[in-house]
PDB file of N, CA and C in Angstrom:
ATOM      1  N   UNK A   1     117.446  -0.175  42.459  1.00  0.00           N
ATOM      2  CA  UNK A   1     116.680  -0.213  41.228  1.00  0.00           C
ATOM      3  C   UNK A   1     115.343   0.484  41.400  1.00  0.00           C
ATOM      4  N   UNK A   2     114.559   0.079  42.408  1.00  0.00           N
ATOM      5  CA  UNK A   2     113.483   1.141  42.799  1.00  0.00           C
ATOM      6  C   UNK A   2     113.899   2.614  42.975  1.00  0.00           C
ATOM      7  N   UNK A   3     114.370   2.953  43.698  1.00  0.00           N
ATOM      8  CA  UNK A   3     114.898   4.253  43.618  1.00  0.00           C
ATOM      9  C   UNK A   3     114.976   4.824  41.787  1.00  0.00           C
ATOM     10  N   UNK A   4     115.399   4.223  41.249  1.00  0.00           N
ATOM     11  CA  UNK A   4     115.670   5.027  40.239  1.00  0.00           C
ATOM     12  C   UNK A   4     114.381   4.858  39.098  1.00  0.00           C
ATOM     13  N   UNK A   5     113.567   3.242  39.631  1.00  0.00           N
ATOM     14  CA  UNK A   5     112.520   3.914  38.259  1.00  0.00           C
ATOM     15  C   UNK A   5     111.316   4.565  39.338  1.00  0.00           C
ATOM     16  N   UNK A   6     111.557   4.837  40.898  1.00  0.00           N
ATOM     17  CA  UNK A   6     110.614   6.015  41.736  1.00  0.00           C
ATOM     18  C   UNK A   6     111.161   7.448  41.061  1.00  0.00           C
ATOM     19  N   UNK A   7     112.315   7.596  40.364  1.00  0.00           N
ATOM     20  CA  UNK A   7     112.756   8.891  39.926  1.00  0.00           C
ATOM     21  C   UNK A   7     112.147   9.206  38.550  1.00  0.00           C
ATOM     22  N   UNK A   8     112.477   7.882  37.936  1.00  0.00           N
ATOM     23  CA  UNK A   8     111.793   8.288  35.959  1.00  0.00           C
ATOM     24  C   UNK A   8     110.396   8.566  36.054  1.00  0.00           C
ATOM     25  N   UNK A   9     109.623   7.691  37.224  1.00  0.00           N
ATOM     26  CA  UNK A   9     108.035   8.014  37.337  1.00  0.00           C
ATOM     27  C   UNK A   9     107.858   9.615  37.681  1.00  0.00           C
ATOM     28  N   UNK A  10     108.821  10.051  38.318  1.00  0.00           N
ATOM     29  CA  UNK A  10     108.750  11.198  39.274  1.00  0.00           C
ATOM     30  C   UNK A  10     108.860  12.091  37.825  1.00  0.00           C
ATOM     31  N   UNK A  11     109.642  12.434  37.106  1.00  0.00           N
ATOM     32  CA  UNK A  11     110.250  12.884  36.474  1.00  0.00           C
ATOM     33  C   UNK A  11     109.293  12.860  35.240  1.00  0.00           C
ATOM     34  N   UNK A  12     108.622  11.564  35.107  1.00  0.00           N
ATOM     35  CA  UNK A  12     107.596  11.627  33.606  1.00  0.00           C
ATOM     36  C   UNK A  12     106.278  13.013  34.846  1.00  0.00           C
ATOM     37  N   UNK A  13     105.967  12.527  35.618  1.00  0.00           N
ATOM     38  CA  UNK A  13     104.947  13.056  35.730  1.00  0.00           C
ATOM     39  C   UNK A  13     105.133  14.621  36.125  1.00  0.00           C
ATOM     40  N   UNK A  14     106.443  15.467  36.758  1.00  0.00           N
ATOM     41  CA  UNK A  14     106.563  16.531  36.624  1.00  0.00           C
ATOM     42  C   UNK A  14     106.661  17.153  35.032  1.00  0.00           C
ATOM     43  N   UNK A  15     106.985  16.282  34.056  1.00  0.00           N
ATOM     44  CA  UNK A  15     106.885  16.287  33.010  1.00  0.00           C
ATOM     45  C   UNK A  15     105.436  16.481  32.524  1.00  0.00           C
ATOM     46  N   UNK A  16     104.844  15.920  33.185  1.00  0.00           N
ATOM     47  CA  UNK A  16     103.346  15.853  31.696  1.00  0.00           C
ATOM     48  C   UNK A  16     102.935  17.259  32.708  1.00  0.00           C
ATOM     49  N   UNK A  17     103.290  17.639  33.625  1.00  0.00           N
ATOM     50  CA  UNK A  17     102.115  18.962  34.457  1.00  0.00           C
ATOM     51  C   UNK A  17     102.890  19.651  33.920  1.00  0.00           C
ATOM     52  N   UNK A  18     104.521  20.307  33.890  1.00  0.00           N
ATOM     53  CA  UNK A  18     104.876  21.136  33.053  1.00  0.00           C
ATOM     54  C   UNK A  18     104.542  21.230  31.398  1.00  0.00           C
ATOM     55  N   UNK A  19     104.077  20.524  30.823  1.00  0.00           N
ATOM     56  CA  UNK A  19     104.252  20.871  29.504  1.00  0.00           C
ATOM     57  C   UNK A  19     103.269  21.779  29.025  1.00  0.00           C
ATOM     58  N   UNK A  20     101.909  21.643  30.428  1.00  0.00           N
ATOM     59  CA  UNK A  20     100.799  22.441  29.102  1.00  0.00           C
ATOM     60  C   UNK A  20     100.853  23.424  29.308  1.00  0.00           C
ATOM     61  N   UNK A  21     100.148  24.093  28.215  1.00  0.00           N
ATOM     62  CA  UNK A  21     100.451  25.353  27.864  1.00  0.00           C
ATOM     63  C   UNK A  21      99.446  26.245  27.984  1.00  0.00           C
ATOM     64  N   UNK A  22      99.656  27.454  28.480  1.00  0.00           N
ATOM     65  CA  UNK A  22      99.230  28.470  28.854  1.00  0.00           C
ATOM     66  C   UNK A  22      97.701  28.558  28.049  1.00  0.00           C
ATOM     67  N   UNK A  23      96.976  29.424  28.169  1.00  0.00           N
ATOM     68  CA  UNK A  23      95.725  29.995  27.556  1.00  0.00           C
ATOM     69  C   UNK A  23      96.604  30.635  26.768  1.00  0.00           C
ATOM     70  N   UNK A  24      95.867  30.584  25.235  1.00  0.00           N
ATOM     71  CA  UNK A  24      96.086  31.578  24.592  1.00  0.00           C
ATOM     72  C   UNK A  24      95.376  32.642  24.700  1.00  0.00           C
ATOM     73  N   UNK A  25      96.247  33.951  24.511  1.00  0.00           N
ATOM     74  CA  UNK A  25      96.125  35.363  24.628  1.00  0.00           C
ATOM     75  C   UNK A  25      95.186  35.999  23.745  1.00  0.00           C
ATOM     76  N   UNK A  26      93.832  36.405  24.222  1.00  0.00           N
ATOM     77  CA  UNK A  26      92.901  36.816  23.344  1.00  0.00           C
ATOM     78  C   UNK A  26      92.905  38.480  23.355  1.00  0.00           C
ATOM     79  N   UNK A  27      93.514  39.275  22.482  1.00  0.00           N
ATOM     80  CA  UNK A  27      93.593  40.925  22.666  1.00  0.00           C
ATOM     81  C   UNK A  27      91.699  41.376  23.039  1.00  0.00           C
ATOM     82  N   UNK A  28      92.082  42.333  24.161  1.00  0.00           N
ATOM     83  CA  UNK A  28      90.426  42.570  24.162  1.00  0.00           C
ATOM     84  C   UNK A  28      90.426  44.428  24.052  1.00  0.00           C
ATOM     85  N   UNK A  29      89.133  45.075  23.367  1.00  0.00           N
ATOM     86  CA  UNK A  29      89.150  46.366  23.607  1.00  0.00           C
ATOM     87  C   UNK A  29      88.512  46.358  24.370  1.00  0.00           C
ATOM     88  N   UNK A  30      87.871  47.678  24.836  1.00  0.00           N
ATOM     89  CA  UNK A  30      86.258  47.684  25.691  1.00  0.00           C
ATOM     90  C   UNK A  30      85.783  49.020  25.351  1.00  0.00           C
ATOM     91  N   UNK A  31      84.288  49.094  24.908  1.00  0.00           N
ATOM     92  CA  UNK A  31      83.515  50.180  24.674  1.00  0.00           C
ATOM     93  C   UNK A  31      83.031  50.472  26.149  1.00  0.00           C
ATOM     94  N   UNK A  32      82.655  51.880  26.522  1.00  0.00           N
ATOM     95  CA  UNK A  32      82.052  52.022  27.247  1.00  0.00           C
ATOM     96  C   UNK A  32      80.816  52.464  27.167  1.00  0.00           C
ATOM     97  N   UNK A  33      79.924  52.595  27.552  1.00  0.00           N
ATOM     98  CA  UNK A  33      78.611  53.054  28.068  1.00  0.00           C
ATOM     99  C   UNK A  33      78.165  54.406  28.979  1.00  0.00           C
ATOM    100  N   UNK A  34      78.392  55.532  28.337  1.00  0.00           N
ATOM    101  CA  UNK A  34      77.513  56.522  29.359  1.00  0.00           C
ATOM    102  C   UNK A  34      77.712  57.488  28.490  1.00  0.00           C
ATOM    103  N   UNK A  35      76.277  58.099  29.567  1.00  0.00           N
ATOM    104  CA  UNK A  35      75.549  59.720  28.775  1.00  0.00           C
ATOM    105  C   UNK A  35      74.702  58.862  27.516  1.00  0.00           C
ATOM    106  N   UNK A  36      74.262  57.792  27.471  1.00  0.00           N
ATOM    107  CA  UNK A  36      73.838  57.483  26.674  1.00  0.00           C
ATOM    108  C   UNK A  36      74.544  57.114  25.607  1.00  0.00           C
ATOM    109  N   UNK A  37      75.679  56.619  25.075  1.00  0.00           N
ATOM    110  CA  UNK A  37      76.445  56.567  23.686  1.00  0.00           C
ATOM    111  C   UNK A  37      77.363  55.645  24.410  1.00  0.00           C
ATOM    112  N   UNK A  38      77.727  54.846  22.816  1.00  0.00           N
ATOM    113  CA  UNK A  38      78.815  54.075  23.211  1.00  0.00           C
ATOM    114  C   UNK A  38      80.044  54.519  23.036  1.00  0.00           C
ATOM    115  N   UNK A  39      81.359  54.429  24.085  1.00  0.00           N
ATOM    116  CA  UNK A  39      82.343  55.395  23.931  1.00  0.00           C
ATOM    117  C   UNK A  39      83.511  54.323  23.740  1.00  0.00           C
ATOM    118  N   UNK A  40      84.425  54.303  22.368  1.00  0.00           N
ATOM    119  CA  UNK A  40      83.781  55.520  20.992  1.00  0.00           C
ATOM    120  C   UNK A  40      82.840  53.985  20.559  1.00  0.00           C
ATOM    121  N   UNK A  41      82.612  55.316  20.073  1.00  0.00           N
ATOM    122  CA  UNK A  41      81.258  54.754  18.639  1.00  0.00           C
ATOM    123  C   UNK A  41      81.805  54.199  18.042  1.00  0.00           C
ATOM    124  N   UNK A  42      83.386  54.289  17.197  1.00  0.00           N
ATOM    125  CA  UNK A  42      83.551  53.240  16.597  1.00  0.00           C
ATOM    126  C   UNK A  42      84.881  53.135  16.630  1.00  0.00           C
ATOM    127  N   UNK A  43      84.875  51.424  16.948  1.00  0.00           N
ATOM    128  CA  UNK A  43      86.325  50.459  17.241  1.00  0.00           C
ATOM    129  C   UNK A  43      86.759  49.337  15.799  1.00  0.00           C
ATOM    130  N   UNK A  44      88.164  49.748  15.942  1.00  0.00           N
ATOM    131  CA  UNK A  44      88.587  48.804  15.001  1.00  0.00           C
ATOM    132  C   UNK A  44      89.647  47.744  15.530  1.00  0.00           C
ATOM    133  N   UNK A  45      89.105  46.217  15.391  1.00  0.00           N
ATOM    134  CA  UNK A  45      90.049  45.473  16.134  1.00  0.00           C
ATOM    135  C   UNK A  45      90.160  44.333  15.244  1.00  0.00           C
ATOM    136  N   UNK A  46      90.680  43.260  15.143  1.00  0.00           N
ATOM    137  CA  UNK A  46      91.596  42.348  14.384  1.00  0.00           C
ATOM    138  C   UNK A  46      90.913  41.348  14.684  1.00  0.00           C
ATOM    139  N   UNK A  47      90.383  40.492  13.560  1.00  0.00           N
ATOM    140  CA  UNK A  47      89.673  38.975  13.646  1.00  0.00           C
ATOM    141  C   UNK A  47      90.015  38.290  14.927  1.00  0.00           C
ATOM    142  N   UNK A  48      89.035  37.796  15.693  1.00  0.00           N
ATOM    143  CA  UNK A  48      89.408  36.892  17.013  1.00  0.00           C
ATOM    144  C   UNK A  48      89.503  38.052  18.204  1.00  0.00           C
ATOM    145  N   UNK A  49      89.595  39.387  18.041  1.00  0.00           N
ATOM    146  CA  UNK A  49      89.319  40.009  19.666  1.00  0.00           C
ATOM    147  C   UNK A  49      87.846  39.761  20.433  1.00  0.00           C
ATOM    148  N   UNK A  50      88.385  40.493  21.557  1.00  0.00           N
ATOM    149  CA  UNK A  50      87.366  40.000  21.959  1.00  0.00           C
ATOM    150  C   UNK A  50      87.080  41.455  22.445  1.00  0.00           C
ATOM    151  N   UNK A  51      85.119  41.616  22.338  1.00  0.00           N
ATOM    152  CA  UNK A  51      85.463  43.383  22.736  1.00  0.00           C
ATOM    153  C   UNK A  51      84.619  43.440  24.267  1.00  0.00           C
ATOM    154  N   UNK A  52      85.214  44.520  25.069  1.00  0.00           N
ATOM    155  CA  UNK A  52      84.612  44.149  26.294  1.00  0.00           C
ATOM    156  C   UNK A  52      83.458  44.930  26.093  1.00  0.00           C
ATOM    157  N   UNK A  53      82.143  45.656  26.611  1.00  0.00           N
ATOM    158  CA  UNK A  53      81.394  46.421  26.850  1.00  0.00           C
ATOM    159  C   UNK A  53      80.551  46.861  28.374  1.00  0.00           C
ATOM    160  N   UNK A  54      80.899  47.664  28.378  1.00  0.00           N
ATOM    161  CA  UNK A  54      80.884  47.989  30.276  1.00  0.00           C
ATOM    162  C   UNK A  54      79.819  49.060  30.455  1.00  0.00           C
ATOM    163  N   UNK A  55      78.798  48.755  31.337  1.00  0.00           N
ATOM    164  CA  UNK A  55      77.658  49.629  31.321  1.00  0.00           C
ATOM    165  C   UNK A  55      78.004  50.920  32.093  1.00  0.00           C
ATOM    166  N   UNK A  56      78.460  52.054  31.803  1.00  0.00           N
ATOM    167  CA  UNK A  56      78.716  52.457  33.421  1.00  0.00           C
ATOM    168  C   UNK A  56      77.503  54.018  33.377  1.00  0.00           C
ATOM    169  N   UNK A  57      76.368  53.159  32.882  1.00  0.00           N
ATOM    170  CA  UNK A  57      75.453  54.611  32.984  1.00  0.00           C
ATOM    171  C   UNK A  57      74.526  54.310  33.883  1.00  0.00           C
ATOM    172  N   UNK A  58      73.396  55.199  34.713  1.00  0.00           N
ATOM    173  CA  UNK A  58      72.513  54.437  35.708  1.00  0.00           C
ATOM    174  C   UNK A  58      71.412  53.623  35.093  1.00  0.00           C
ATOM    175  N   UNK A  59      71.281  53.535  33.864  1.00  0.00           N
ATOM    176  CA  UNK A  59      69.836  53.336  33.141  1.00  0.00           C
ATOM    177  C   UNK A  59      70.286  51.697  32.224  1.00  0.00           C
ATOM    178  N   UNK A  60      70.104  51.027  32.204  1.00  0.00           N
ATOM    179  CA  UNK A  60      70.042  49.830  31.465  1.00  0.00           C
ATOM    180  C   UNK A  60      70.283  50.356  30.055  1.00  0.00           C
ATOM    181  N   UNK A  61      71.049  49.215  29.100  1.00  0.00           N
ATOM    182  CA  UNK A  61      71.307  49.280  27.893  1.00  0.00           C
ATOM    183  C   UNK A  61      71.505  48.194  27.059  1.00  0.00           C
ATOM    184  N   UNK A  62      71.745  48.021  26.029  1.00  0.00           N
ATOM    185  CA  UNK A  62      71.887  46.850  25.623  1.00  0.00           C
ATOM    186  C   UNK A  62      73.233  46.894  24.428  1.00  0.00           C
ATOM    187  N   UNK A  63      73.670  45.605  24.014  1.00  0.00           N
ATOM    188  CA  UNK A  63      74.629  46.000  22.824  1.00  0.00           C
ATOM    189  C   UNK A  63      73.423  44.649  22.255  1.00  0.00           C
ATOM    190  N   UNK A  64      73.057  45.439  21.037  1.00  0.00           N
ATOM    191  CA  UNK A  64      72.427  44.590  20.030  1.00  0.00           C
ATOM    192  C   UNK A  64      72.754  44.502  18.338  1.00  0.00           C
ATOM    193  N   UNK A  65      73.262  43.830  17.713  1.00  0.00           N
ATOM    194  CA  UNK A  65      73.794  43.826  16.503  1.00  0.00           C
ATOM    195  C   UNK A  65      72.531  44.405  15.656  1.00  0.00           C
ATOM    196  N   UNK A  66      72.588  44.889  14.616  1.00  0.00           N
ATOM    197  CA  UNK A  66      71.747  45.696  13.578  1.00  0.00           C
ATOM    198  C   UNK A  66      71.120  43.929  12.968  1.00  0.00           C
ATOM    199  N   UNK A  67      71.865  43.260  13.189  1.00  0.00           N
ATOM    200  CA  UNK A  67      71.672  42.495  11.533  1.00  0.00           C
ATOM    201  C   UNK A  67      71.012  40.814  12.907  1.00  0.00           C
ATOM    202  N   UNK A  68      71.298  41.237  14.232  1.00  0.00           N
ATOM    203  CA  UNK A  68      70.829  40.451  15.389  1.00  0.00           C
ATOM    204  C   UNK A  68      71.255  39.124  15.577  1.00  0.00           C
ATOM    205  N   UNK A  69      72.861  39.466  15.593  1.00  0.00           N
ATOM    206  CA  UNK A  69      73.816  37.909  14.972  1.00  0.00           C
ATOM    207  C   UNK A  69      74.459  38.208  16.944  1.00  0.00           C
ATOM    208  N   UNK A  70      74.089  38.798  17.358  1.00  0.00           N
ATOM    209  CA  UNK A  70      74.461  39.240  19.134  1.00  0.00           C
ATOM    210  C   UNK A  70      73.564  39.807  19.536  1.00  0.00           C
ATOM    211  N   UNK A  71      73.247  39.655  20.912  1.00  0.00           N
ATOM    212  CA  UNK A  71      72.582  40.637  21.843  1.00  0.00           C
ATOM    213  C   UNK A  71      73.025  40.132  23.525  1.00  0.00           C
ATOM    214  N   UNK A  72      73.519  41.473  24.170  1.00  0.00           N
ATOM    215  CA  UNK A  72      74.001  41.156  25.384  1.00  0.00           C
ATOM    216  C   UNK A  72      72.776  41.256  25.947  1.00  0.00           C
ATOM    217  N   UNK A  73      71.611  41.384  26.219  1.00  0.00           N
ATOM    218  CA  UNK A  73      70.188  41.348  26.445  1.00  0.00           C
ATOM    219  C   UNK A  73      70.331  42.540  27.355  1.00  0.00           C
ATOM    220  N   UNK A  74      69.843  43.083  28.484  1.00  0.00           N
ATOM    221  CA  UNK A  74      69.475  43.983  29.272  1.00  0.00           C
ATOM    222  C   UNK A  74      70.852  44.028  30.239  1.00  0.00           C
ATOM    223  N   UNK A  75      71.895  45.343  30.188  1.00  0.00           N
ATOM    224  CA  UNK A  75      73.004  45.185  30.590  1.00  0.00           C
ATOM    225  C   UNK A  75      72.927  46.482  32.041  1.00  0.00           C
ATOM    226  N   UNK A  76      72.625  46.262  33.084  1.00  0.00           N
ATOM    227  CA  UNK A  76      72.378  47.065  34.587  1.00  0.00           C
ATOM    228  C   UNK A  76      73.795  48.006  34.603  1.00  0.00           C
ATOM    229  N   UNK A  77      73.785  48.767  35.412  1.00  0.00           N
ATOM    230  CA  UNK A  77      74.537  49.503  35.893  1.00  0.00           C
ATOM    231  C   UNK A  77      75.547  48.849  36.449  1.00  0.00           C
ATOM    232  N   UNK A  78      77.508  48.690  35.656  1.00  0.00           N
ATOM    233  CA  UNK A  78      78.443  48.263  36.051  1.00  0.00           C
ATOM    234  C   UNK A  78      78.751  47.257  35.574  1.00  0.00           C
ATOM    235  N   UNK A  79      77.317  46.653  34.510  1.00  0.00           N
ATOM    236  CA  UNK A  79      76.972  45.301  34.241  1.00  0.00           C
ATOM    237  C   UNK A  79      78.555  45.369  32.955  1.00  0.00           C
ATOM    238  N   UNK A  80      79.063  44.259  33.088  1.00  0.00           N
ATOM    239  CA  UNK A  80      79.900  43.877  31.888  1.00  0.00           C
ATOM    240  C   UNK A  80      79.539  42.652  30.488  1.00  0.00           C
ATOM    241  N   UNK A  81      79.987  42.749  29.453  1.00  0.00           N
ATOM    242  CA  UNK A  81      79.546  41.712  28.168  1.00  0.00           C
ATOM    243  C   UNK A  81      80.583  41.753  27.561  1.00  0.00           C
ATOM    244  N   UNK A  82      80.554  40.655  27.053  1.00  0.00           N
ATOM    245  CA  UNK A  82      81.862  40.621  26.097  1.00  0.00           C
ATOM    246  C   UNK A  82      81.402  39.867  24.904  1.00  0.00           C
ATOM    247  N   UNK A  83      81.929  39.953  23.423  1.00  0.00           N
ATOM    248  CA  UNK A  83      81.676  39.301  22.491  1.00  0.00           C
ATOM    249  C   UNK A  83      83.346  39.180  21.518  1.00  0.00           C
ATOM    250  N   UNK A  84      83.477  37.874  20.741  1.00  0.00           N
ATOM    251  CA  UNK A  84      84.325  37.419  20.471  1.00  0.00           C
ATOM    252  C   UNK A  84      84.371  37.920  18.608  1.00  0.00           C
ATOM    253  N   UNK A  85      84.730  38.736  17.709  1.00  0.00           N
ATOM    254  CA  UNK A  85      84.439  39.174  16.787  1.00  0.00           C
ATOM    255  C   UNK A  85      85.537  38.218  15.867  1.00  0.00           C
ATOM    256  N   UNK A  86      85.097  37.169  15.500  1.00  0.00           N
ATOM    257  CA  UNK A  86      85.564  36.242  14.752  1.00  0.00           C
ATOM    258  C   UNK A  86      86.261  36.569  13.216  1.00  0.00           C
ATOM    259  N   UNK A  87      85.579  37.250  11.908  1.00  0.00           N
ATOM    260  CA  UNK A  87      85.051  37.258  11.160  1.00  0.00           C
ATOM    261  C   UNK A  87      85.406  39.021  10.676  1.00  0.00           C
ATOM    262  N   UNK A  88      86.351  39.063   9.572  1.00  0.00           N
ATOM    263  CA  UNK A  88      86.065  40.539   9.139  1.00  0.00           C
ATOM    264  C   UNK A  88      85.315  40.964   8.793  1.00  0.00           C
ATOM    265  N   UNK A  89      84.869  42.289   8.812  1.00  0.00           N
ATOM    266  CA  UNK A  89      83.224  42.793   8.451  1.00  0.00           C
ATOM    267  C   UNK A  89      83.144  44.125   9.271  1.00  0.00           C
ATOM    268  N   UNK A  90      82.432  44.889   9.269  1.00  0.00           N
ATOM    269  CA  UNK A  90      81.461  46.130   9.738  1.00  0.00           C
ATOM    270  C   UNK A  90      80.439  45.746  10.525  1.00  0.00           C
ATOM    271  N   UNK A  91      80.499  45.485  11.842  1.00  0.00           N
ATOM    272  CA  UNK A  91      79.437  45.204  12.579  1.00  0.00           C
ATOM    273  C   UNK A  91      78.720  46.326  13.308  1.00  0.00           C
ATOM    274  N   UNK A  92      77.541  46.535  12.845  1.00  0.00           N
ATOM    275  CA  UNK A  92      76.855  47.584  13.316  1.00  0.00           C
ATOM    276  C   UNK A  92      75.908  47.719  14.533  1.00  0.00           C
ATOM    277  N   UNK A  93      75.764  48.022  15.793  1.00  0.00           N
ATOM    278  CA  UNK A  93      74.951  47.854  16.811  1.00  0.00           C
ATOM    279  C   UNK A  93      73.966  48.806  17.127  1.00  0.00           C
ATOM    280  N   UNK A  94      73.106  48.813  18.459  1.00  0.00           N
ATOM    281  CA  UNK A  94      72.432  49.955  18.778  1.00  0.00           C
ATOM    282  C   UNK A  94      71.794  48.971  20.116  1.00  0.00           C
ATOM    283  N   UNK A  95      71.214  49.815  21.034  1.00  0.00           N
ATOM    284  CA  UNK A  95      71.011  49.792  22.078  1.00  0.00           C
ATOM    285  C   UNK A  95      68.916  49.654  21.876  1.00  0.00           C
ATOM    286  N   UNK A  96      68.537  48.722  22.303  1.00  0.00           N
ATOM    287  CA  UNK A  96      67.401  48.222  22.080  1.00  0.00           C
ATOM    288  C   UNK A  96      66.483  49.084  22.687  1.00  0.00           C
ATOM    289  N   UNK A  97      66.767  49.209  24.088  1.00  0.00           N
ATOM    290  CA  UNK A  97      66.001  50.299  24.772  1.00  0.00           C
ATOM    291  C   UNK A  97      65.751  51.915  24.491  1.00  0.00           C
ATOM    292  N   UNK A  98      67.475  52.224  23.979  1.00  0.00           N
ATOM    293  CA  UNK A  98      67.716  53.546  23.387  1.00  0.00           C
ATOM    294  C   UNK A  98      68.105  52.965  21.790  1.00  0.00           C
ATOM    295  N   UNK A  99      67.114  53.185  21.104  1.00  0.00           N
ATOM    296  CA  UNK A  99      67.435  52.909  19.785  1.00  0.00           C
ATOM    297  C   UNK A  99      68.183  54.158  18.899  1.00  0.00           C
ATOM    298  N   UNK A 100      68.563  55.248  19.657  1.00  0.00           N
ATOM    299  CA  UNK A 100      68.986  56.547  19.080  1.00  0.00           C
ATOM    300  C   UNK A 100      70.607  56.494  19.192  1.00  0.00           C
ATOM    301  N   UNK A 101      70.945  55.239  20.440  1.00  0.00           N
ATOM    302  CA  UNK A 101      72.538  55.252  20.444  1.00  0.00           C
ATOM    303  C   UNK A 101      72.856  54.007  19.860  1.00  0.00           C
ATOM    304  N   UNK A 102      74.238  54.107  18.747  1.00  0.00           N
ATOM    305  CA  UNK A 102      74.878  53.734  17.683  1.00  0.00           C
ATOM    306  C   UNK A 102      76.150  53.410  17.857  1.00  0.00           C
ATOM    307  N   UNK A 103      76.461  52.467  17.657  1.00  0.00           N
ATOM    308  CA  UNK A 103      78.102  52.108  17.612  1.00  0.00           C
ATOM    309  C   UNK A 103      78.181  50.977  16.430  1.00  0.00           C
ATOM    310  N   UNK A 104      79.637  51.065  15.539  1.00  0.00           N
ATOM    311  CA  UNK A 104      80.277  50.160  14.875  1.00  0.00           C
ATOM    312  C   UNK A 104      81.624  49.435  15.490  1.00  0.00           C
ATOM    313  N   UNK A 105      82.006  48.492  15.138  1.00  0.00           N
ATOM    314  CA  UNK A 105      83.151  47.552  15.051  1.00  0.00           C
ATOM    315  C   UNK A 105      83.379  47.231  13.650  1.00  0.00           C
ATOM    316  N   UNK A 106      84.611  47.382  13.116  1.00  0.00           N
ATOM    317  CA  UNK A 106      85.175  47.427  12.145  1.00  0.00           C
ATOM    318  C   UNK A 106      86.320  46.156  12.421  1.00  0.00           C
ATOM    319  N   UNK A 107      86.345  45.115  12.160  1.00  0.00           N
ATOM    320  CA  UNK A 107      87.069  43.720  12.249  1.00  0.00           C
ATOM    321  C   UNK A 107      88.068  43.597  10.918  1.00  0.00           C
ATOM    322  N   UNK A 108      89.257  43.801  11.179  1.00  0.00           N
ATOM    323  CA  UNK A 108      89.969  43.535   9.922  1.00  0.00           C
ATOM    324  C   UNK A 108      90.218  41.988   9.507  1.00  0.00           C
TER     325      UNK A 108
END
């Protein structure tokens, strides 16, 4: 009789560790960073991505929203950021330090 409810115990509890479930799958793009500009300038991705942004210039940069609803603050050489674009809309950015480079996200 032990033996068999040492098996149902065995059996609930390989049970409760199999059941959960994975992370859900968040699609990500990624802009890049160099020569000064964000490459490309402009991305279109689907409510809930997530977009990567990767510094790969020698000079610091920033991703800062126009409207200042984000800011990855001061992003170093190699430095990575990511932001989660919830919400359809035209999100417009620019680089705080270089206020001359421009990028959109377009969120359907």
């Amino acid at each position: 009789m032990k033996t068999i409810q040492l098996a149902v115990v065995a059996a609930l509890l390989i049970g409760a560790l199999g059941v959960a479930s994975p992370a859900p799958h968040i699609a990500t793009a990624t802009v890049h960073i160099k020569n000064f500009a964000y490459v490309p300038p402009n991305l279109t991705v689907h409510a809930g991505e997530r977009v990567t942004f990767v510094n790969d210039d020698d000079e610091a940069h920033t991703v800062t929203a126009t409207d200042k609803s984000f800011d990855s603050a001061g992003m170093d050489t190699n430095d990575k950021w990511q932001h989660v674009f919830a919400k359809p809309g035209t999100y417009t950015y620019f680089c705080q330090m270089h206020p001359y480079m421009k990028g959109a996200v377009t969120v359907l």
